[in-house]
Each structure stands twice: as C-alpha cells, then as structure tokens.
Protein backbone atom coordinates (compact mmCIF):
# COMPACT_ATOMS: atom_id res chain seq x y z
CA UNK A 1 11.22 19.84 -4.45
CA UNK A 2 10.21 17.48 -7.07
CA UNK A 3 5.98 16.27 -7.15
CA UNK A 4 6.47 13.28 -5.47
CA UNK A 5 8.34 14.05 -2.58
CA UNK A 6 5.99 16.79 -2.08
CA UNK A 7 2.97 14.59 -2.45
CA UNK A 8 4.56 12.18 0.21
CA UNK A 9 5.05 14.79 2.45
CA UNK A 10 2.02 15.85 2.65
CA UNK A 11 0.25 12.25 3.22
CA UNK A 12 2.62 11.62 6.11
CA UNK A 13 1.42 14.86 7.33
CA UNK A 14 -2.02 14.05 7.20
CA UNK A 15 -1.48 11.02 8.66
CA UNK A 16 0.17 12.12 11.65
CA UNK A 17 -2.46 14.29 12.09
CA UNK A 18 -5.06 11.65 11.77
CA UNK A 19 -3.42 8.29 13.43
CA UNK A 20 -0.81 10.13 15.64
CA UNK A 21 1.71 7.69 16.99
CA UNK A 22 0.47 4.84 15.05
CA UNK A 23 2.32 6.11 12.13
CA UNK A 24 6.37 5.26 12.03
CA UNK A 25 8.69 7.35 10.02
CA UNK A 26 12.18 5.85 9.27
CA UNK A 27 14.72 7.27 6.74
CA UNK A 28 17.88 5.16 5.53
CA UNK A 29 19.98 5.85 2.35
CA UNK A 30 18.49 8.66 0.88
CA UNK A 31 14.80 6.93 1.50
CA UNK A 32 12.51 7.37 3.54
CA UNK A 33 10.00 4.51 4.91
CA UNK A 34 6.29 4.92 6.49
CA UNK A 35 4.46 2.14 8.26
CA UNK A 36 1.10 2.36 10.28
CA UNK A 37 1.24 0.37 13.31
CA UNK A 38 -1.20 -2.91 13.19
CA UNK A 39 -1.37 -2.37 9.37
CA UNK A 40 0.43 -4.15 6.05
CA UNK A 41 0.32 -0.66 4.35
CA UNK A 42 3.49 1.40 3.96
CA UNK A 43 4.53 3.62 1.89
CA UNK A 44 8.32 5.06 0.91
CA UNK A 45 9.86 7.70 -1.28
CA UNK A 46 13.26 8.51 -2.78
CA UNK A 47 15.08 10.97 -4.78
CA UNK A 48 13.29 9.44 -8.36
CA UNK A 49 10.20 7.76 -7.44
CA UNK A 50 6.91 6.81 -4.32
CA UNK A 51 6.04 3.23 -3.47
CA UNK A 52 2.87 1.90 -2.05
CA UNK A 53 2.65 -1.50 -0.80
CA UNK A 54 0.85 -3.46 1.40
CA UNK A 55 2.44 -6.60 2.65
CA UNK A 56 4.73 -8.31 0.16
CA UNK A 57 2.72 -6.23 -3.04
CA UNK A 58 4.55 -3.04 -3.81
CA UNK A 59 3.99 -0.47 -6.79
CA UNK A 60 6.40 2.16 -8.02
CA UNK A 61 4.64 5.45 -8.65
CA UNK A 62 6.43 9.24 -10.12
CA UNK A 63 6.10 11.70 -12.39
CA UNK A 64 8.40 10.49 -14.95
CA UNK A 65 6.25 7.29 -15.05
CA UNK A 66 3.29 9.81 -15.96
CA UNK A 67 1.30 7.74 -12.69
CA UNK A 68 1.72 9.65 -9.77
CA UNK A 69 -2.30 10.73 -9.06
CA UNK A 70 -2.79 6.61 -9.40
CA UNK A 71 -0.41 6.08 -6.72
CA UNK A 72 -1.99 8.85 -4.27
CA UNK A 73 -5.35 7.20 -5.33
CA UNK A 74 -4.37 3.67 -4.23
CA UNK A 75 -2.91 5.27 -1.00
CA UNK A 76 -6.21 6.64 0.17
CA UNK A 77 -8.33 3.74 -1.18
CA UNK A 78 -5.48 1.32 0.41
CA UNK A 79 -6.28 3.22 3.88
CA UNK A 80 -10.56 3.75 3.61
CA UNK A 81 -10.99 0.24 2.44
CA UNK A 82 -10.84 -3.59 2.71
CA UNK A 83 -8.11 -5.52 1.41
CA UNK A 84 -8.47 -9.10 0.38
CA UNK A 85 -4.69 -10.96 0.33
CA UNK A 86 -4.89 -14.27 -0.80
CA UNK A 87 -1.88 -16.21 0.01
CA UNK A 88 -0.70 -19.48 -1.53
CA UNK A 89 2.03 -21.95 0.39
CA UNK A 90 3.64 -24.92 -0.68
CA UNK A 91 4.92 -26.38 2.94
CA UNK A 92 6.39 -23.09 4.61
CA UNK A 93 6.78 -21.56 1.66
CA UNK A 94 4.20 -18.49 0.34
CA UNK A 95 4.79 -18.76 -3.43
CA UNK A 96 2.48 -16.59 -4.11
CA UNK A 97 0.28 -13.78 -2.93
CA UNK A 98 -2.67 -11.88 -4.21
CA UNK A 99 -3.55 -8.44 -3.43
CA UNK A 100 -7.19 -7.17 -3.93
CA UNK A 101 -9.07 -3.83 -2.85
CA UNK A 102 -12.76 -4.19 -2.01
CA UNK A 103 -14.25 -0.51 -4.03
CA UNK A 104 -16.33 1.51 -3.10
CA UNK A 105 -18.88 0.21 -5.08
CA UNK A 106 -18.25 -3.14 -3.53
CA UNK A 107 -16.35 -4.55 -6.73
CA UNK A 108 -12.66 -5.89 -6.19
CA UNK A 109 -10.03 -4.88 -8.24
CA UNK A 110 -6.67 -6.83 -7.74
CA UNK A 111 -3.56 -4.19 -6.64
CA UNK A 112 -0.89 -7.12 -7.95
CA UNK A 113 0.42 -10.66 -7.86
CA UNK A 114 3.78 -11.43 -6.13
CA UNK A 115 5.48 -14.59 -6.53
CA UNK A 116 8.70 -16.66 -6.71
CA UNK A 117 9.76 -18.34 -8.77
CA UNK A 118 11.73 -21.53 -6.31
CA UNK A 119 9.89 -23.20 -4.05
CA UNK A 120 8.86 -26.86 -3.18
CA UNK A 121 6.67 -27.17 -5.91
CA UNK A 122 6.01 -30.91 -5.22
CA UNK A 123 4.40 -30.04 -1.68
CA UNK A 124 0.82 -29.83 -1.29
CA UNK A 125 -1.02 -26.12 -1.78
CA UNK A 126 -2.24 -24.30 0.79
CA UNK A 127 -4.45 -21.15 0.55
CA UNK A 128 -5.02 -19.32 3.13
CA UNK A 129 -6.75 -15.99 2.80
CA UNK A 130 -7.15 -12.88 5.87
CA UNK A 131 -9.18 -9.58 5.37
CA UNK A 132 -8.00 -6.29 6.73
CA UNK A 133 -10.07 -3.76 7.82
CA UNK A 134 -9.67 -0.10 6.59
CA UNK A 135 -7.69 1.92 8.90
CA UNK A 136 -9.92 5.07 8.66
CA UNK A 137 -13.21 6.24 7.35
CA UNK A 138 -13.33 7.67 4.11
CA UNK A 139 -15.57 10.89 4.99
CA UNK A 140 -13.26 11.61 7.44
CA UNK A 141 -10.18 12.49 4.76
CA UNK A 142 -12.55 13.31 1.44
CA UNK A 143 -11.55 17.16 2.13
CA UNK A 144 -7.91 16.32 2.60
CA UNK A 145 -7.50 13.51 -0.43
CA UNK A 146 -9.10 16.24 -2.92
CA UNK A 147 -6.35 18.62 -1.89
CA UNK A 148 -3.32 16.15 -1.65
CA UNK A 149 -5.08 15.17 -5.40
CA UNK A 150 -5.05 18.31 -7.18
C-alpha cells in the first residue's frame, strides 16, 4: 500500500474514533471522499495522490510531490484550529476566497487563494468574512498526530 493511502487510512481511523458519526466516508471512481459533519474540512485520496481542503481551497499532497508530512500537518492544524475564510462577491458571484489558519502561536498563515477568473466584474464588491471554530482540541490528538507523523 503506497504512504499516502496508508496515512489516510489511518486519519479516518482516528477520526472515527474521535468524532464517531460526524465523520462521512464516500468512495466513487477509485477515490475516496471524507467530510466531518458541520465542518468545511474534507479530505480525499486516490491511487497517486491526498487532498485537503476546506471549503472551495484544496491542496494536493503525495510522496512523489516530496510533501506528504505538510499535508498530514495541515490536516491536524486544519482540525485543532481556527480558520479565517475571507470571501469576496461581485453580485452573487464569490470571485474569490481566502483561506487562513489562526497558529498556534496566534499568527495566521494563509492555506491558499481560489478564484475565477469570469464574473461580473462591473458589480459592486462585497466581503464578507465567517470564522470556524476548531473541531477538536489539540491535546486531545498530540499522541495520535506524532504517530500518524512519523
């Protein structure tokens, strides 16, 4: 079984164990898909590579792209911490959307920009910008996230 699949495993493992029957599991060609119920963060895996997003930011994570133990990071740190996501409409339209982490050390450190490229760019901007709360506490995975880590 290669790394990543492995690694993916064993965080929807944990998290079973820890949120139960918020956690949905879906697979669909060759992929499979994991969402936590009243959360933005998901997670999926295929035969070649492990994506984390939360809400419309996504990042592809594997071995071959030599950033696999960055991915797992921003998985735990996605779950144990405050997210920031900034969006940005022009009438209906979200154009764009920023993704930040609040640290541990209470710095914020942007996870990505998504945008498109058409949209009514005449319109008037709108920001509008929610806060999630972390889904768990970090002390109570620190023995499990040094294991899934190494």
């Amino acid at each position: 079984m290669k790394i990543h699949l492995k690694k993916f495993n064993e965080i929807q493992n944990l998290l079973q164990l820890k949120l139960g029957a918020k956690v949905k599991v879906e697979e669909e060609n060759g992929s499979t898909f994991l969402s936590i119920k009243d959360s933005n963060l998901w997670l999926s895996v295929d035969h070649s590579e492990f994506t984390v997003g939360f809400g419309l930011n996504h990042t592809h994570f594997s071995e071959e792209y030599g950033n696999l133990q960055n991915g797992i990071r921003q998985v735990f740190d996605l779950l144990t911490s405050e997210v920031r996501v900034t969006k940005y409409i022009k009438g209906e339209t979200v154009y764009k959307a920023i993704t930040e982490i609040k640290t541990s050390d209470s710095n914020i450190e942007n996870l990505g920009i998504t945008g498109i490229l058409i949209y009514p760019f005449w319109k008037k901007t709108r920001i509008e910008t929610s806060y999630f709360e972390r889904i768990i506490n970090k002390d109570d995975l620190i023995p499990e996230i040094d294991l899934i880590l190494s």
